[in-house]
Protein backbone atom coordinates (compact mmCIF):
# COMPACT_ATOMS: atom_id res chain seq x y z
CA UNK A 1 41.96 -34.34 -42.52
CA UNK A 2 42.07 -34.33 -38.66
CA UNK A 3 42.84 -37.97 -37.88
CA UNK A 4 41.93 -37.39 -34.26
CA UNK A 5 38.16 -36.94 -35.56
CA UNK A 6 38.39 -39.17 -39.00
CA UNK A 7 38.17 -42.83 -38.96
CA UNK A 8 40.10 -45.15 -41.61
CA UNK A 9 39.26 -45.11 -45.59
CA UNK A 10 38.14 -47.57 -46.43
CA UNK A 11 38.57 -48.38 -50.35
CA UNK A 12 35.65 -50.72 -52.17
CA UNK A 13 36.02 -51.76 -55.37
CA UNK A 14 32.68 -52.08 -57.09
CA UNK A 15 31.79 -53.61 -60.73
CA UNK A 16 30.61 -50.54 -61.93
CA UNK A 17 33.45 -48.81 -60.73
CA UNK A 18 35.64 -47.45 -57.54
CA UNK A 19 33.81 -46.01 -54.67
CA UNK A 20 35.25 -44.29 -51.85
CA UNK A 21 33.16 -44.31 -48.81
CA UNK A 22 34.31 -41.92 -45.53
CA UNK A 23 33.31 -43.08 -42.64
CA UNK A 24 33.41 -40.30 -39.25
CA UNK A 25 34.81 -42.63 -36.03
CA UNK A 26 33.04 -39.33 -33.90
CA UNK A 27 29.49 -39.67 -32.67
CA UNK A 28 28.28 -37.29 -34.94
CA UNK A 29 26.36 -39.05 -38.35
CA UNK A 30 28.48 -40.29 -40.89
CA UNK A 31 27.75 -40.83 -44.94
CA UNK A 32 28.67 -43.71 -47.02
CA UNK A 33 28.94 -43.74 -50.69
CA UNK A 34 25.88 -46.60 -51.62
CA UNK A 35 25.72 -47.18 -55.57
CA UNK A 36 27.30 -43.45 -56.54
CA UNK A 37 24.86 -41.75 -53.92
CA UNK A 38 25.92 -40.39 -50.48
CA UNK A 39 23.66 -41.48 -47.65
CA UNK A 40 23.50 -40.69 -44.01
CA UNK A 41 24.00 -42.77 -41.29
CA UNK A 42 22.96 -41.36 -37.87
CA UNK A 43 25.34 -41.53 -35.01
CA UNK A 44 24.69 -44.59 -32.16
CA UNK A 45 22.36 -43.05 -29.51
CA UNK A 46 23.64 -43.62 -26.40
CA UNK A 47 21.82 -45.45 -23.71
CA UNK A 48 19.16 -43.43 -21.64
CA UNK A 49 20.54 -43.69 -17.82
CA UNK A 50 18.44 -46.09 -15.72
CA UNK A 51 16.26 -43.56 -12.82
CA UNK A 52 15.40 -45.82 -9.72
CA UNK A 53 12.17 -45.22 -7.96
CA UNK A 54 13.37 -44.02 -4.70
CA UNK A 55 10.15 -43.73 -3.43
CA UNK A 56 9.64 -41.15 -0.30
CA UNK A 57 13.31 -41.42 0.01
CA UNK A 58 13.47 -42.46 3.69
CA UNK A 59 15.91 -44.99 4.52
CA UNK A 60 13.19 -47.87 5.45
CA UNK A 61 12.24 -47.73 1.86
CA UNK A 62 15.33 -47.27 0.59
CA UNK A 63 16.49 -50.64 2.42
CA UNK A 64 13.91 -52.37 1.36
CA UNK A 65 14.25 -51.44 -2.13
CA UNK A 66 17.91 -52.85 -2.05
CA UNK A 67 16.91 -56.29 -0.54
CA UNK A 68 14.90 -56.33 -2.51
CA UNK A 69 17.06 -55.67 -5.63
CA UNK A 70 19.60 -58.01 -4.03
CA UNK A 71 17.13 -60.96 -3.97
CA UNK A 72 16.69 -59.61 -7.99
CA UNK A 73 20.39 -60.34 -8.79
CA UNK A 74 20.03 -56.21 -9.32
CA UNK A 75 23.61 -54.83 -8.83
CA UNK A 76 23.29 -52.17 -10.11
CA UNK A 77 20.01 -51.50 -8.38
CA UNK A 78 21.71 -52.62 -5.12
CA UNK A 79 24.29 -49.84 -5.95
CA UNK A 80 21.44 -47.03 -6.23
CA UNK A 81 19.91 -47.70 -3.03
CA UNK A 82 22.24 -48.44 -0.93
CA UNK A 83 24.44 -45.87 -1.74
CA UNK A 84 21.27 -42.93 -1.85
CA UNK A 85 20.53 -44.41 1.89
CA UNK A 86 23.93 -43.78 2.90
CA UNK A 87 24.29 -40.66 1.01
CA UNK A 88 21.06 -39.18 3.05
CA UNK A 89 21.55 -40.55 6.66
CA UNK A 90 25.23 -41.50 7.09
CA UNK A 91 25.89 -38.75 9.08
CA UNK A 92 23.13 -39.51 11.58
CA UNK A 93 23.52 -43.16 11.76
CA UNK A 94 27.12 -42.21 13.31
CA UNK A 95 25.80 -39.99 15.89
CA UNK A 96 23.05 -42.52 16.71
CA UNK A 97 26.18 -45.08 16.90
CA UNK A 98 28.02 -42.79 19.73
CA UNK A 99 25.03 -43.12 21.70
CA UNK A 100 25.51 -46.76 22.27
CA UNK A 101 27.81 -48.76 23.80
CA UNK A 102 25.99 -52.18 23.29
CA UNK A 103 22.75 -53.03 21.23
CA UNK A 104 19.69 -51.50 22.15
CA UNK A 105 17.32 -53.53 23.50
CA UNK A 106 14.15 -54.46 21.46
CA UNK A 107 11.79 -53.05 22.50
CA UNK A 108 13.92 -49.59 22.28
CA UNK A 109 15.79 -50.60 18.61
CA UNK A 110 14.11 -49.27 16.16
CA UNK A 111 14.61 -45.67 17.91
CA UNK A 112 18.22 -46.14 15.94
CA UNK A 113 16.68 -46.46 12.46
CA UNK A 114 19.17 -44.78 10.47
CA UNK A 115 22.06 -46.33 12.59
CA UNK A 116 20.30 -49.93 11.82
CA UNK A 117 19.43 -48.65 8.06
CA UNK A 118 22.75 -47.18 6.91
CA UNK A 119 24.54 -50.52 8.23
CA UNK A 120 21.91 -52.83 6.52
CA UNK A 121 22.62 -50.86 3.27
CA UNK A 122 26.67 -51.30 3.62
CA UNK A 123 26.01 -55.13 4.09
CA UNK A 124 23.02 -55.10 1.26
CA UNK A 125 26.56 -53.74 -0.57
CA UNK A 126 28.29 -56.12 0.73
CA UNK A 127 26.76 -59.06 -0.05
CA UNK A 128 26.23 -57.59 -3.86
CA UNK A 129 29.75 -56.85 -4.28
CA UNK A 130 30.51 -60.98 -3.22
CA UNK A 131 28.04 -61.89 -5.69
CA UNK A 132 30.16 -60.10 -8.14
CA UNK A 133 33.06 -61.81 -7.42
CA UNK A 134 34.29 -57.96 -5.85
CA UNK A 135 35.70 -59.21 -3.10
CA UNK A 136 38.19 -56.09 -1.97
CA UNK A 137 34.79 -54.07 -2.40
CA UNK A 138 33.02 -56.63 -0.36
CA UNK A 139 35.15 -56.84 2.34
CA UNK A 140 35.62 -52.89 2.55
CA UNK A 141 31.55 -52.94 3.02
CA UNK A 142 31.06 -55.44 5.81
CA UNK A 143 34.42 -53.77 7.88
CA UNK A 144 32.87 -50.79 7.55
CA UNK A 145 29.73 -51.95 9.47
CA UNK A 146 31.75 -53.54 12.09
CA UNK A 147 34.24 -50.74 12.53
CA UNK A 148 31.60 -47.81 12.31
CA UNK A 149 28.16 -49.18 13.48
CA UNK A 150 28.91 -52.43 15.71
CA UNK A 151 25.66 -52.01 17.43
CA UNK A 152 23.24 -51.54 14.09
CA UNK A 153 20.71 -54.56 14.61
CA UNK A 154 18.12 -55.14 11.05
CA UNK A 155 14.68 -56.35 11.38
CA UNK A 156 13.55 -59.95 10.27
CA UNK A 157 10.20 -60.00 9.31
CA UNK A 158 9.59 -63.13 10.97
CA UNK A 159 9.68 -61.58 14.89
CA UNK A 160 12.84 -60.34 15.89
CA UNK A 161 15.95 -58.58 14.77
CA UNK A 162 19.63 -59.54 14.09
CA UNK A 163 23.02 -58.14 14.86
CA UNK A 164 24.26 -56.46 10.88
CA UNK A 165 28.09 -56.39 12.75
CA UNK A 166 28.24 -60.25 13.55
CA UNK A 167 26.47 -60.62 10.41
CA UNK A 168 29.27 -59.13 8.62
CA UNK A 169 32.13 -60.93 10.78
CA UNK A 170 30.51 -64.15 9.73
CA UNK A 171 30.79 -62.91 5.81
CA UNK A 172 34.45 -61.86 6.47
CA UNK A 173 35.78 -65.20 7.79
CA UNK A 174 33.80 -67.27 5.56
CA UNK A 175 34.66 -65.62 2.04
CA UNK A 176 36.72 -68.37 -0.05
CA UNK A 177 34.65 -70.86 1.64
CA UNK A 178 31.73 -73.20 0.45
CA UNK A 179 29.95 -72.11 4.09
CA UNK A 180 27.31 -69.61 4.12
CA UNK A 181 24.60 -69.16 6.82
CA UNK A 182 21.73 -68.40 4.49
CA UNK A 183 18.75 -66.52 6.05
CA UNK A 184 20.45 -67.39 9.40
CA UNK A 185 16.80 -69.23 10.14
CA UNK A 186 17.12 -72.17 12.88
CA UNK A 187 15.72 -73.96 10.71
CA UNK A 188 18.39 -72.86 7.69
CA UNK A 189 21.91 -73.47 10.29
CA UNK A 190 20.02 -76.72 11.29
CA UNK A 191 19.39 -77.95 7.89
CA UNK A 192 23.31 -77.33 7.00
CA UNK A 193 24.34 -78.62 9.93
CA UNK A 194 22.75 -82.05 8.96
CA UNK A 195 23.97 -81.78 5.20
CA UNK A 196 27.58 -81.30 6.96
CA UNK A 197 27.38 -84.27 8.60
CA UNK A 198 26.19 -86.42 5.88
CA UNK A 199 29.39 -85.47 4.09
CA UNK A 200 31.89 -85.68 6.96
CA UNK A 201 32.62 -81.67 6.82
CA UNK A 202 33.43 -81.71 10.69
CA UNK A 203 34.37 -77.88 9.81
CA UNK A 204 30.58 -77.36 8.48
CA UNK A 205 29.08 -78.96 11.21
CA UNK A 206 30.99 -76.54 13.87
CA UNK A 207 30.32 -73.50 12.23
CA UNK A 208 26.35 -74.19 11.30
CA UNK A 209 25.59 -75.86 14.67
CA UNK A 210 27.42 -73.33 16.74
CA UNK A 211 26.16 -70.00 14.94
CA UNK A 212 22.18 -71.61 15.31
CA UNK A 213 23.38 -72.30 19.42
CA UNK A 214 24.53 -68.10 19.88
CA UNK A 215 21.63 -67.25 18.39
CA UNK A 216 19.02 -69.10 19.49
CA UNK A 217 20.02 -71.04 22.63
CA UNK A 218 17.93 -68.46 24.91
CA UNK A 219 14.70 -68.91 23.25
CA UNK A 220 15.30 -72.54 23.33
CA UNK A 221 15.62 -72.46 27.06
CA UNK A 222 12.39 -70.62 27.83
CA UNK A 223 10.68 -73.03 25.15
CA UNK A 224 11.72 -75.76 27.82
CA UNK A 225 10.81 -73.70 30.64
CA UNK A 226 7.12 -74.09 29.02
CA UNK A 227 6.73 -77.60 28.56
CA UNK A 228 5.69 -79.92 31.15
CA UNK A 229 6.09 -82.59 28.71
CA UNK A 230 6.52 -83.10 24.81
CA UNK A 231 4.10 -81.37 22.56
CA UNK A 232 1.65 -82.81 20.66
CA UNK A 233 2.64 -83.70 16.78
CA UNK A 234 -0.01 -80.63 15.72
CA UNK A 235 2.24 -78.28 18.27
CA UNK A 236 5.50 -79.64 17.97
CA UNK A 237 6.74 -77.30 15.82
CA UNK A 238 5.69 -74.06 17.99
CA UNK A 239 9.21 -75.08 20.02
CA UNK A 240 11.35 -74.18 16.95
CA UNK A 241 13.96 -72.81 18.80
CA UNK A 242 14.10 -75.65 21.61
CA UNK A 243 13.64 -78.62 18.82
CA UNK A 244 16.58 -77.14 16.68
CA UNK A 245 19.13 -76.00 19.32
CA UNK A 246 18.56 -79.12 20.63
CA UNK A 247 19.32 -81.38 17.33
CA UNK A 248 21.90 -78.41 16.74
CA UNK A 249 23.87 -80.29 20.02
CA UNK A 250 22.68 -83.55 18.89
CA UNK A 251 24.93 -83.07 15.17
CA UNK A 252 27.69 -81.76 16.92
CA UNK A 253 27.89 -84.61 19.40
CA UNK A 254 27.82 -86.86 16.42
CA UNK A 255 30.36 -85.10 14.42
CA UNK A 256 32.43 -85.23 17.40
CA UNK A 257 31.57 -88.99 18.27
CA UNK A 258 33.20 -90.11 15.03
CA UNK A 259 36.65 -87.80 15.36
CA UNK A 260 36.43 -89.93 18.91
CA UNK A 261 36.50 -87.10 20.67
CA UNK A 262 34.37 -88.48 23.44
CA UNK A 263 34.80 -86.01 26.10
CA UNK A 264 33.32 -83.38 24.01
CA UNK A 265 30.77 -85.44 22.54
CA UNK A 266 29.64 -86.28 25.90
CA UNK A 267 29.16 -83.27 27.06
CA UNK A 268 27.16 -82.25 23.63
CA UNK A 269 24.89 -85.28 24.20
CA UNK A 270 24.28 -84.22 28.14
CA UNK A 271 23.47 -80.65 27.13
CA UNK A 272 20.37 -82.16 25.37
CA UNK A 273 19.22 -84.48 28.12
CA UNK A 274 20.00 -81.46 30.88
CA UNK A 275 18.67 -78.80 29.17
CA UNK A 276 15.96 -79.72 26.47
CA UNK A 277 14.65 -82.99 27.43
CA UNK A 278 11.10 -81.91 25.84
CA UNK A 279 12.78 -81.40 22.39
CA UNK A 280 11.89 -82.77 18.74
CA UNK A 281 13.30 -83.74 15.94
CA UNK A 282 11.35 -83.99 12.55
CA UNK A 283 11.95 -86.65 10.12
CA UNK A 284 11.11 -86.07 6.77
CA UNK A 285 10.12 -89.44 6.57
CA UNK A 286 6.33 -88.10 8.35
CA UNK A 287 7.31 -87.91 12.11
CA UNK A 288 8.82 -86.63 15.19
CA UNK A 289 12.07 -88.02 17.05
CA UNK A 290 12.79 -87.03 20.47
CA UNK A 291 16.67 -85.91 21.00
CA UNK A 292 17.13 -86.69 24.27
CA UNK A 293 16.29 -90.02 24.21
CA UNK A 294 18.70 -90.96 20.95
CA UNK A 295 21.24 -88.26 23.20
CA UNK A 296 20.90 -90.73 25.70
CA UNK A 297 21.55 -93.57 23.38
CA UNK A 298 24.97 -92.21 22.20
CA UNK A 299 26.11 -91.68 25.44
CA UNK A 300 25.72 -95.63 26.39
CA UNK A 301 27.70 -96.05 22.71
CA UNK A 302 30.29 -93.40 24.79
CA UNK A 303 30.50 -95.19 27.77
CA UNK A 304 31.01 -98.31 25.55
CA UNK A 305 33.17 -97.20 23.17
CA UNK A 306 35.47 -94.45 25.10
CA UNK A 307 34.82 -96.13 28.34
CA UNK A 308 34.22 -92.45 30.48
């Protein structure tokens, strides 16, 4: 008997008498001895491999598909696009990469499609791999996009697009951490920012309130630039930018105000009443604050308090 191919017998004792049943350990079928008759037993099928839909294989779909998997909890559908993107335009997402020696402008970025695709993928993979609890794998994804494609930018549906490289820096230094940046929305880094402060995370507050400032502090400005004075409640919200940078420098001044770190809490506070004097705050509660007059509140408590 070849005992590399054979599995155990197995000996049953039955009323009637002793049975021997032989049992193969291959995947080909096997017999058992039932009641004194030999009957067949078909080999395990293995499972049929999965086949993605790649669609017309171009890497816009093939992004798509894996954010789309992503948002699905897919790995292993993350895995299949991402890695048939890369597989397909790797090559000429580099050369679109030595073209560039900072991000394209807007108007001009989608030109780089496979440089912006291929490093959307790698962080798609990325993120995936974290999920997993991958982490080497992870990390290996988003250095990849910051080493090979620092200039890849990825489209946001809602208007604009985003840098993938400082994306993946942020993933990088916060892995191990309870911070993440979400949809990196205003609205999103603002939210945190507030649910920092309410549990003292002075850390939190710096990172969410500081990442919403780099990214949207420009908008905010020309938001002011527009307003001769504070919207109406029905338009409020069409300064987004201005309303959350400036409640952005409103949360850090009060994260700072209670380490007593006045001088930099002061200069928080100013920044609103300077810069974005027309800005809003909503309240859950059913209405609008403005910033820069509770800004100009905290620095009176300042003045009182830290006496400069």
């Amino acid at each position: 008997m070849n005992v590399m191919r054979w599995g155990v017998v197995w000996a049953l004792v039955w009323s009637a008498g002793v049975q021997l049943a032989w049992a193969e350990a291959s995947g080909s079928a096997s017999s058992v001895v039932q009641g004194g008759a030999r009957a067949e037993r078909p080999a395990a099928t293995p499972a049929a491999p999965v086949e993605y839909d790649f669609g017309d294989f171009t890497s816009e779909t093939l992004t798509t598909k894996a954010w789309n998997a992503l948002n699905d909890g897919d790995a292993a559908a993350v895995e299949a696009y991402t890695r048939k993107c890369i597989s397909l335009y790797e090559a000429q997402a580099v050369q679109q990469a030595s073209t560039l020696t900072e991000a394209a402008p807007k108007e001009n970025a989608s030109n780089y499609w496979a440089l912006n695709d291929v490093a959307t993928c790698y962080f798609i993979l990325g993120q995936s791999h974290l999920a997993q609890g991958r982490v080497k794998e992870a990390q290996e994804a988003f250095r990849t996009v910051i080493d090979r494609f620092p200039y890849a930018q990825c489209w946001d549906p809602k208007g604009w697009f985003w840098k993938v490289a400082d994306a993946a820096s942020d993933k990088l230094s916060t892995i191990g951490t309870p911070y993440d940046f979400g949809d990196y929305t205003s609205q999103t880094l603002t939210t945190k920012a507030w649910e920092a402060l309410g549990q003292n995370d002075h850390r939190g507050v710096e990172l969410y309130t500081k990442k919403c400032l780099e990214l949207y502090e420009e908008e905010a400005k020309q938001q002011q630039a527009s307003l001769k004075e504070f919207a109406p409640k029905d338009k409020a919200f069409d300064a987004w930018a201005l309303n959350d940078v400036a409640t952005c420098y409103f949360i850090l001044g009060e994260s700072l105000l209670a380490q007593k770190r006045y001088a930099e809490a002061k200069a928080a506070f100013e920044r609103v009443v300077d810069d974005f004097s027309y800005a809003q705050c909503w309240d859950p509660k059913g209405w609008f604050w403005k910033v820069a007059v509770a800004a100009r509140g905290r620095l009176n408590k300042i003045l009182a308090e830290g006496g400069s």
